[in-house]
PDB file of N, CA and C in Angstrom:
ATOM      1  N   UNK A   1       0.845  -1.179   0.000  1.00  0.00           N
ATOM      2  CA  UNK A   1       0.000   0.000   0.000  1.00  0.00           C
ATOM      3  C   UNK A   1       0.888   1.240   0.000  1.00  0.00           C
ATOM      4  N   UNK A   2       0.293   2.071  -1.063  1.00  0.00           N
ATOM      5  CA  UNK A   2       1.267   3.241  -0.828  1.00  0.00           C
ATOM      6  C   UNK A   2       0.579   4.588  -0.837  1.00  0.00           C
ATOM      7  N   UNK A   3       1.187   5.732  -0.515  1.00  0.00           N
ATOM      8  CA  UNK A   3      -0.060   6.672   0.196  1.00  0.00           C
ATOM      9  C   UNK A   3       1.041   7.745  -1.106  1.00  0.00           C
ATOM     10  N   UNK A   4       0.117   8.258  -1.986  1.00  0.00           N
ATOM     11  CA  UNK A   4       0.927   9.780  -3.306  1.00  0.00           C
ATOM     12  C   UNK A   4       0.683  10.899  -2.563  1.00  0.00           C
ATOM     13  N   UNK A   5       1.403  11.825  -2.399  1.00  0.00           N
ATOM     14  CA  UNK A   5       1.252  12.935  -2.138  1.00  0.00           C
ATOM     15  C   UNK A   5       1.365  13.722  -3.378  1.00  0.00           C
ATOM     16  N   UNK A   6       0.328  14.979  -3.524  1.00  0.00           N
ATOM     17  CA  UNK A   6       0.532  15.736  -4.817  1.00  0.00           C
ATOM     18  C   UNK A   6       0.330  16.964  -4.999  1.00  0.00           C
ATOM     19  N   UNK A   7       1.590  17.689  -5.675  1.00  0.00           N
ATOM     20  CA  UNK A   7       2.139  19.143  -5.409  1.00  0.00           C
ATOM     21  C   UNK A   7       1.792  19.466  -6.735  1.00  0.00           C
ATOM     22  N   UNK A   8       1.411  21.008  -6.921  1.00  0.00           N
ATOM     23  CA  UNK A   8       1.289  21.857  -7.633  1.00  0.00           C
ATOM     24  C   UNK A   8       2.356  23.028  -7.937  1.00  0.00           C
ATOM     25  N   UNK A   9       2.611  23.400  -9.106  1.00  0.00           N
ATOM     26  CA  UNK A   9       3.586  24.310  -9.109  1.00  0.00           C
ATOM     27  C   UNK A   9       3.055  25.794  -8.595  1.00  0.00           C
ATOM     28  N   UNK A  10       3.402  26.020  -7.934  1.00  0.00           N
ATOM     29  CA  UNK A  10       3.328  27.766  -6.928  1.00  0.00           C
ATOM     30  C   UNK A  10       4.305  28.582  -6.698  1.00  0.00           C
ATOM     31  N   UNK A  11       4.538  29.389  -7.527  1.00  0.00           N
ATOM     32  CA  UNK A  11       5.824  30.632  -7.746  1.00  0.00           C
ATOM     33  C   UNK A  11       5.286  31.417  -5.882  1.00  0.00           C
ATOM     34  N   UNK A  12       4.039  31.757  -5.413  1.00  0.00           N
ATOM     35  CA  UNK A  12       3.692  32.217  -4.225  1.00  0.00           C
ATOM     36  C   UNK A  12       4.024  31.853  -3.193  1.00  0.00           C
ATOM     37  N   UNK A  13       5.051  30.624  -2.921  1.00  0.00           N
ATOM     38  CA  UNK A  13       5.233  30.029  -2.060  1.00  0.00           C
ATOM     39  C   UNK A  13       6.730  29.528  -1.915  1.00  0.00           C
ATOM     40  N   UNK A  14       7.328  29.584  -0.791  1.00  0.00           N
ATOM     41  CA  UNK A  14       8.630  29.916  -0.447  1.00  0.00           C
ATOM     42  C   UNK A  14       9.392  28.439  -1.532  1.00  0.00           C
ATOM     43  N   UNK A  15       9.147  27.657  -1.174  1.00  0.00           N
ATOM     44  CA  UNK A  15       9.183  26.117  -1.494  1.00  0.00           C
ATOM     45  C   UNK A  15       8.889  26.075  -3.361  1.00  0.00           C
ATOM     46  N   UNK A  16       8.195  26.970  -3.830  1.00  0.00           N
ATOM     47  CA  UNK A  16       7.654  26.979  -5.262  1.00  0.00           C
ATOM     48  C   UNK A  16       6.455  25.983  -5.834  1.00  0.00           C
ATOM     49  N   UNK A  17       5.733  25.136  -4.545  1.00  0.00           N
ATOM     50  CA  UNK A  17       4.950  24.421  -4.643  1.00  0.00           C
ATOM     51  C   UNK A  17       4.339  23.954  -3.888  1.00  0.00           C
ATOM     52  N   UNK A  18       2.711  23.790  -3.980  1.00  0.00           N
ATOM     53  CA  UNK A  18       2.073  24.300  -2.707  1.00  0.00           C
ATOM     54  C   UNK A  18       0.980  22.477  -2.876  1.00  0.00           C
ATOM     55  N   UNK A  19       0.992  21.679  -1.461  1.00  0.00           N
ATOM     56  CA  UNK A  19       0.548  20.640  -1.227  1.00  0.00           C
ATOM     57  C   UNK A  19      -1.477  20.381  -1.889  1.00  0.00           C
ATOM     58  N   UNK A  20      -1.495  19.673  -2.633  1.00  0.00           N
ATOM     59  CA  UNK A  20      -2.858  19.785  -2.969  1.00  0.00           C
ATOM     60  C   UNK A  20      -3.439  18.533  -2.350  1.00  0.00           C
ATOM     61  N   UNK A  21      -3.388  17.385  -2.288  1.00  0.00           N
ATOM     62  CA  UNK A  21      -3.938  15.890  -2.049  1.00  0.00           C
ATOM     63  C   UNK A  21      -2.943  14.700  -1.776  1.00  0.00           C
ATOM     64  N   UNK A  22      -3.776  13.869  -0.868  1.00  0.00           N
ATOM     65  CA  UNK A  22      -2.880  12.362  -0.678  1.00  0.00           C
ATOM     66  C   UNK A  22      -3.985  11.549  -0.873  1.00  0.00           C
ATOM     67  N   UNK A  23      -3.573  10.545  -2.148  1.00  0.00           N
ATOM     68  CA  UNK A  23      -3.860   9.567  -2.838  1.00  0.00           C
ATOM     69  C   UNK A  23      -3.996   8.626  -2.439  1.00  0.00           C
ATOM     70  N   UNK A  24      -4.662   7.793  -1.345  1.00  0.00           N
ATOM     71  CA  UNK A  24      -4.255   6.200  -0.902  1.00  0.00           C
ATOM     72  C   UNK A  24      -4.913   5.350  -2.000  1.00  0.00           C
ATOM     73  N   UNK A  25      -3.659   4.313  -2.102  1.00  0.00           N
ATOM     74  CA  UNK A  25      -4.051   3.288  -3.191  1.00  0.00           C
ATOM     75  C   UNK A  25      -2.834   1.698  -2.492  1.00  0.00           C
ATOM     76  N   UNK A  26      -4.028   0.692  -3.156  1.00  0.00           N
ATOM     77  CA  UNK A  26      -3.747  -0.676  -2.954  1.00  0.00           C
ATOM     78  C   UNK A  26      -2.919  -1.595  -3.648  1.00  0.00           C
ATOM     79  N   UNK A  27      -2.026  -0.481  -4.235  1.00  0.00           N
ATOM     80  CA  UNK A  27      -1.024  -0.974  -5.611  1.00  0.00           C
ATOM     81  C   UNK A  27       0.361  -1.330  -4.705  1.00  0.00           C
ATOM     82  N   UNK A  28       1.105  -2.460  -4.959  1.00  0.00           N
ATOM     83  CA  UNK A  28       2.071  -2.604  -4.187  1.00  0.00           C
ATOM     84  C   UNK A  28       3.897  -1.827  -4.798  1.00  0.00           C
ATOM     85  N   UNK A  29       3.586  -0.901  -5.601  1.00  0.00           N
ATOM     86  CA  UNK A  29       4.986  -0.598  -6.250  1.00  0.00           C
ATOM     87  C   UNK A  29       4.663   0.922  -5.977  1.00  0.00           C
ATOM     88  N   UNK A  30       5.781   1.698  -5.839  1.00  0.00           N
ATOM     89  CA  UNK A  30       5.721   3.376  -5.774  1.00  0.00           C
ATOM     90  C   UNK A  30       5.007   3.543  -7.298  1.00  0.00           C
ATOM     91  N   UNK A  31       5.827   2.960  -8.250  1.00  0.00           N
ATOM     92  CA  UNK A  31       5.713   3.849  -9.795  1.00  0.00           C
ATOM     93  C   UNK A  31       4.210   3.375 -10.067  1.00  0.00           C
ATOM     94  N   UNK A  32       4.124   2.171 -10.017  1.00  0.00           N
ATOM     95  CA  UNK A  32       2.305   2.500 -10.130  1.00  0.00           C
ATOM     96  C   UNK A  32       1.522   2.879  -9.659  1.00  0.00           C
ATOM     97  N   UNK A  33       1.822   3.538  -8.307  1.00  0.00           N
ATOM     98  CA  UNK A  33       1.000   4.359  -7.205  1.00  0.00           C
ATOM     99  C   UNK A  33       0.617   5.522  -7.830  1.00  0.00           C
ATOM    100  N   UNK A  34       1.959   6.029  -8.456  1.00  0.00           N
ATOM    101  CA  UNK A  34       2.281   7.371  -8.802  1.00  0.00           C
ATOM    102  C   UNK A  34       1.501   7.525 -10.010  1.00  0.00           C
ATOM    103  N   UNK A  35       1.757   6.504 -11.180  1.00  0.00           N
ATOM    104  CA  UNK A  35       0.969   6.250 -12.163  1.00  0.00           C
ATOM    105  C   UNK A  35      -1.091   6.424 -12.277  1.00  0.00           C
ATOM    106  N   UNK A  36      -1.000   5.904 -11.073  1.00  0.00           N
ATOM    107  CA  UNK A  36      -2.707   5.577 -10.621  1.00  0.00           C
ATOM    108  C   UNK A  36      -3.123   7.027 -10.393  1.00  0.00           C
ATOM    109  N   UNK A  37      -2.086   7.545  -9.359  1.00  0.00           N
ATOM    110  CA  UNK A  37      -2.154   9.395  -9.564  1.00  0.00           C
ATOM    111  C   UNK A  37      -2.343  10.479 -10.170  1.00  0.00           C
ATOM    112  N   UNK A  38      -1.437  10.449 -11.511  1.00  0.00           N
ATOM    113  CA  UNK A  38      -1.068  10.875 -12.595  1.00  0.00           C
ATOM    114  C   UNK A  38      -2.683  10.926 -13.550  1.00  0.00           C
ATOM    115  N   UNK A  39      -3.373   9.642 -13.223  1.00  0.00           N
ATOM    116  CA  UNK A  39      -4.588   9.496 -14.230  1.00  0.00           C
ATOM    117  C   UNK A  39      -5.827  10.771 -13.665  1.00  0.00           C
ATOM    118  N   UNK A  40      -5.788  10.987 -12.498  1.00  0.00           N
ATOM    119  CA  UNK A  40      -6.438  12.331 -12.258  1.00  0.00           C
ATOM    120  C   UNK A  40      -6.003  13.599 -12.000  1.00  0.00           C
ATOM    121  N   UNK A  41      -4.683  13.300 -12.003  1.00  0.00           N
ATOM    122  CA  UNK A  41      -4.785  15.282 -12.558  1.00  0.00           C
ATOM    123  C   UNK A  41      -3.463  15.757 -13.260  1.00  0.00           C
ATOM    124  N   UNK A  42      -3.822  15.883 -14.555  1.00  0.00           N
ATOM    125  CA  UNK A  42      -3.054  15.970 -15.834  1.00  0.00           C
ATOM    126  C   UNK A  42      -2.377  17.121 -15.877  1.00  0.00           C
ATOM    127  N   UNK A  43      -1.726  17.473 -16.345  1.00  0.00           N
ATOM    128  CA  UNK A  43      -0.778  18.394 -16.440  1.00  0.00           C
ATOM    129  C   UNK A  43       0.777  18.194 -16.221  1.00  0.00           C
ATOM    130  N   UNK A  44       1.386  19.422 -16.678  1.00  0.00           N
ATOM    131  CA  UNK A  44       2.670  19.173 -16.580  1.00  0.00           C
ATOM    132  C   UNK A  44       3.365  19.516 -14.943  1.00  0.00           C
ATOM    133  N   UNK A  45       2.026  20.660 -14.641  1.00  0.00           N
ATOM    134  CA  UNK A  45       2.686  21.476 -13.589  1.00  0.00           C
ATOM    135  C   UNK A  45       2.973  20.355 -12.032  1.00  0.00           C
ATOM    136  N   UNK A  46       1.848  19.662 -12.120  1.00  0.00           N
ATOM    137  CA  UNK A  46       2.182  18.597 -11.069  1.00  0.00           C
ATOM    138  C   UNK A  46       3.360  17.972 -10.963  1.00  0.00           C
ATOM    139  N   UNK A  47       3.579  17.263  -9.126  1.00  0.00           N
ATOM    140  CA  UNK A  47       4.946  16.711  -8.832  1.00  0.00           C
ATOM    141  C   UNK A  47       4.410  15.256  -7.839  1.00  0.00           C
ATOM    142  N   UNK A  48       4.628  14.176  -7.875  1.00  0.00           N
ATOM    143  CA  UNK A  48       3.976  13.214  -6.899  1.00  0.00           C
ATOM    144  C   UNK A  48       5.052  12.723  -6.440  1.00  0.00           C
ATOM    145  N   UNK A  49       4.887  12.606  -5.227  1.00  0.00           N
ATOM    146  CA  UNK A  49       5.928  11.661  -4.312  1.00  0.00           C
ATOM    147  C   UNK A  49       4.789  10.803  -3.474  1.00  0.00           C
ATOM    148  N   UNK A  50       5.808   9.539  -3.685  1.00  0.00           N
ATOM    149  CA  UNK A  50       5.191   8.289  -2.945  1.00  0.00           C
ATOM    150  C   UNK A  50       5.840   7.852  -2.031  1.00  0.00           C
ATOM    151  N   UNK A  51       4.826   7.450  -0.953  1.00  0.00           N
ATOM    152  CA  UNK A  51       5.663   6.644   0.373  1.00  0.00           C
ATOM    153  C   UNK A  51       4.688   5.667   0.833  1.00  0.00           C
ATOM    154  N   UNK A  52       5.075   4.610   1.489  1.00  0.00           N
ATOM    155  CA  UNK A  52       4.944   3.350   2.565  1.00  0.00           C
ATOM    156  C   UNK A  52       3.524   3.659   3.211  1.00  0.00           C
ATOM    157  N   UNK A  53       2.574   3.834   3.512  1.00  0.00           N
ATOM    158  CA  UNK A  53       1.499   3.999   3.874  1.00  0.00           C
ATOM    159  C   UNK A  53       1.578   3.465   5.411  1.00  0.00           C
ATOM    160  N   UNK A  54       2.104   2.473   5.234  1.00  0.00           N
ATOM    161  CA  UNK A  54       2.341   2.018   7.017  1.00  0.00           C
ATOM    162  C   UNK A  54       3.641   1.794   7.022  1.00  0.00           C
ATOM    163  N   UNK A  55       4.230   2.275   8.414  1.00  0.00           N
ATOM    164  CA  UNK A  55       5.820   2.041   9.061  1.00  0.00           C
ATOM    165  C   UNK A  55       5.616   1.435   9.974  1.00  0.00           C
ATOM    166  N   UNK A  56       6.906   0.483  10.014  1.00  0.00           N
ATOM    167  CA  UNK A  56       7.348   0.220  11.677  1.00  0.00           C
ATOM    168  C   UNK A  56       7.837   0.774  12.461  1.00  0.00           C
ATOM    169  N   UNK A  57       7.600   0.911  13.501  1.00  0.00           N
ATOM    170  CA  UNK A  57       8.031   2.059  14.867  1.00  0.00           C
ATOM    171  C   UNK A  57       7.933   1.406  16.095  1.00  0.00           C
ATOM    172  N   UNK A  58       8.539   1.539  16.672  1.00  0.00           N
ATOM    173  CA  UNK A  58       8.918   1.053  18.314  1.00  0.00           C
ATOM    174  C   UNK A  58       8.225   1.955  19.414  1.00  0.00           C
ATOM    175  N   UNK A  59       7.401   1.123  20.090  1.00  0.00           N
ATOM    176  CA  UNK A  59       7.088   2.088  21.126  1.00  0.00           C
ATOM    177  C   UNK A  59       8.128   2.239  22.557  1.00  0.00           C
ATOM    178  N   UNK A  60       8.391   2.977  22.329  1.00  0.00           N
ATOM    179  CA  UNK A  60       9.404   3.420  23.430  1.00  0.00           C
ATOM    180  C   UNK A  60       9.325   3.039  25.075  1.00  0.00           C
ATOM    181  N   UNK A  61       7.834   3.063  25.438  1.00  0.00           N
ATOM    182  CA  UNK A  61       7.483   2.657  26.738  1.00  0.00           C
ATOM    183  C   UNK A  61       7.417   0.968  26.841  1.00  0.00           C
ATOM    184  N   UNK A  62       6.677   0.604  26.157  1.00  0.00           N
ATOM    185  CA  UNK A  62       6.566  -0.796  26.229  1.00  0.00           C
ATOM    186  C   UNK A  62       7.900  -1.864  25.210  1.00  0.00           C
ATOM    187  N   UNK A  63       8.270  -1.363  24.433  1.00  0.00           N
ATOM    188  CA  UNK A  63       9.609  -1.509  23.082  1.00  0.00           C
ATOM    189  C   UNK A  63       8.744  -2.724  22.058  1.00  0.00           C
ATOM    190  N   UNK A  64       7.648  -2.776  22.279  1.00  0.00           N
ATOM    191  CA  UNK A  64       6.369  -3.035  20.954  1.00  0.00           C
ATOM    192  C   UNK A  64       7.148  -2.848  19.812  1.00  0.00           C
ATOM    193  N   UNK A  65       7.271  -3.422  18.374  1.00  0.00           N
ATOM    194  CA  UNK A  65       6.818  -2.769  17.412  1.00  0.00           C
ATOM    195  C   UNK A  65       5.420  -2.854  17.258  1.00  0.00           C
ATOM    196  N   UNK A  66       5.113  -1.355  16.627  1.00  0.00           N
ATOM    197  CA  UNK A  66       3.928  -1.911  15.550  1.00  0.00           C
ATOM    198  C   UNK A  66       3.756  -0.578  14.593  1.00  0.00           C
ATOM    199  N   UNK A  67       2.505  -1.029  13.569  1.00  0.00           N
ATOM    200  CA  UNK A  67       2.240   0.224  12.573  1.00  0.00           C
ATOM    201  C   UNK A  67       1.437   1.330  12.591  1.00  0.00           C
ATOM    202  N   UNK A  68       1.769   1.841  11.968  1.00  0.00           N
ATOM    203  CA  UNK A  68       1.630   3.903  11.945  1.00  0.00           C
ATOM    204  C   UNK A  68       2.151   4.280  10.710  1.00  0.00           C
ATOM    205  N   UNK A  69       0.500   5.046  10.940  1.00  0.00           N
ATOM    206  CA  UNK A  69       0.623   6.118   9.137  1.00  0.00           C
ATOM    207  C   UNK A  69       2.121   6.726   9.181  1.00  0.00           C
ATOM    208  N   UNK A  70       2.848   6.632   8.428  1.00  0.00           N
ATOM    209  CA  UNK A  70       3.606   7.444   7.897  1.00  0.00           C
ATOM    210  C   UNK A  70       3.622   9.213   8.260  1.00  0.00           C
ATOM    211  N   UNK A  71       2.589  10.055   8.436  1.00  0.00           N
ATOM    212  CA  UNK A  71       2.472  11.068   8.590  1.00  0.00           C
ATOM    213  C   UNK A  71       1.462  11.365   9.980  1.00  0.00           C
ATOM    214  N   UNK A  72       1.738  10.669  10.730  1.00  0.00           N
ATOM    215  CA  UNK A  72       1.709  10.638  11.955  1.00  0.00           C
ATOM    216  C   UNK A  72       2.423  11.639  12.960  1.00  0.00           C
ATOM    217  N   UNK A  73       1.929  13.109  13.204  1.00  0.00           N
ATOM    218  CA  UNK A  73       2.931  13.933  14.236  1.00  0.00           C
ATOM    219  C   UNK A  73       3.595  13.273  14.964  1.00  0.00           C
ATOM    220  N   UNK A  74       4.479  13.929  15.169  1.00  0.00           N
ATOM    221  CA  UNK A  74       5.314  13.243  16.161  1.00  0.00           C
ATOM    222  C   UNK A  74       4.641  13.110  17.601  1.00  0.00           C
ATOM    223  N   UNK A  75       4.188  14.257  18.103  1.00  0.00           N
ATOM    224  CA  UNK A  75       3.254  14.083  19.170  1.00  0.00           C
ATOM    225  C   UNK A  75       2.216  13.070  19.642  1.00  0.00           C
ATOM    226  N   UNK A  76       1.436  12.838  18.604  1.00  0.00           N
ATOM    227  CA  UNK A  76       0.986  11.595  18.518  1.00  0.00           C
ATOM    228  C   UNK A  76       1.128  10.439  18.561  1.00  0.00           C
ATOM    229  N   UNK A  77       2.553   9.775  18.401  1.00  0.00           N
ATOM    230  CA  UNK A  77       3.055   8.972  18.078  1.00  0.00           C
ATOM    231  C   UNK A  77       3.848   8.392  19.257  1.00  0.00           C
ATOM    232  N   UNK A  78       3.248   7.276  19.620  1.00  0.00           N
ATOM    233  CA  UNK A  78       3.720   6.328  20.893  1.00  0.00           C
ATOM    234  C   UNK A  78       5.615   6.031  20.655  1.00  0.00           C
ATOM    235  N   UNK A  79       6.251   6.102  19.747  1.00  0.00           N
ATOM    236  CA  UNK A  79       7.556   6.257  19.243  1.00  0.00           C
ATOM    237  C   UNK A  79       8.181   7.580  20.033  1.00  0.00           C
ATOM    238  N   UNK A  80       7.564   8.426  20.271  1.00  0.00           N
ATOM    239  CA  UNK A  80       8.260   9.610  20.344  1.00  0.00           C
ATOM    240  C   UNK A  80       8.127   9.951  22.193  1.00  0.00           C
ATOM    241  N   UNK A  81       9.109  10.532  22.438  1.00  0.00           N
ATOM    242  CA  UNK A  81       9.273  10.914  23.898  1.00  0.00           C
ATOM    243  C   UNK A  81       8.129  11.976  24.369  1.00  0.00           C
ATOM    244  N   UNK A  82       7.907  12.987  23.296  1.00  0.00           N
ATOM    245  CA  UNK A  82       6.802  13.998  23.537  1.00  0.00           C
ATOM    246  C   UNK A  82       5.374  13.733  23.711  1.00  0.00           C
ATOM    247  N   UNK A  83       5.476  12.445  23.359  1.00  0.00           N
ATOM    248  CA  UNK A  83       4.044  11.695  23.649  1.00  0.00           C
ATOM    249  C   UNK A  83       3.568  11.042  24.635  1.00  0.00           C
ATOM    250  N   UNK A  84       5.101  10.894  25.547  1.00  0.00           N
ATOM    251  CA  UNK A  84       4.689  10.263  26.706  1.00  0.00           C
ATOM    252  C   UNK A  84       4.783  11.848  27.422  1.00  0.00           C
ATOM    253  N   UNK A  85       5.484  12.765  27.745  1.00  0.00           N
ATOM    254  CA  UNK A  85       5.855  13.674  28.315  1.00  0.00           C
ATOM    255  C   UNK A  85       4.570  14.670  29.216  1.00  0.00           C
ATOM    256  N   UNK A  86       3.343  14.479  28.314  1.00  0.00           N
ATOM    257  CA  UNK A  86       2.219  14.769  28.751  1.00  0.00           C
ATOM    258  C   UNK A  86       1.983  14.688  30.357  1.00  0.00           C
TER     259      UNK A  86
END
C-alpha cells in the first residue's frame, strides 16, 4: 500500500509548490501508485511523491513494534518521547 502525495507548481510560495492531495491506493509498487495518480490530474505542472502507507516504529514505553501512518505527528506517536511527556 502506498499513500501519493501531490504538489502543484506555486511561484507564491517559499518552497515553489504548494501541497494539494494524498492519494491512498492498494497498488504494491511506488511507480504504479504514482501512475494511478497521474490518471487524475493531468498536467505538466504537477509533482507526486510516494511513500509506505504504514511504518514500523517502536514504542518506546513498552519496546512493541507496531504500525503507523507514515504522517503521523510526532506528538501523537507512541515512538516519540513527547508523547509520553504529557
Amino acid at each position: 500500500m502506498y499513500t501519493v502525495e501531490v504538489y502543484k507548481d506555486d511561484k507564491r510560495s517559499k518552497r515553489g509548490k504548494r501541497f494539494i492531495t494524498k492519494v491512498d491506493t492498494q497498488l504494491s509498487t511506488p511507480e504504479s501508485a504514482i501512475e494511478e495518480a497521474k490518471k487524475s490530474h493531468k498536467g505538466d505542472k504537477y509533482h507526486f511523491s510516494a511513500h509506505k502507507t504504514y511504518v514500523t516504529r517502536k514504542n518506546i514505553m513498552s519496546g512493541k513494534e507496531y504500525q503507523e501512518r507514515y504522517d503521523t505527528p510526532v506528538y501523537c506517536s507512541p515512538s516519540a518521547e513527547s508523547y509520553w511527556s504529557m
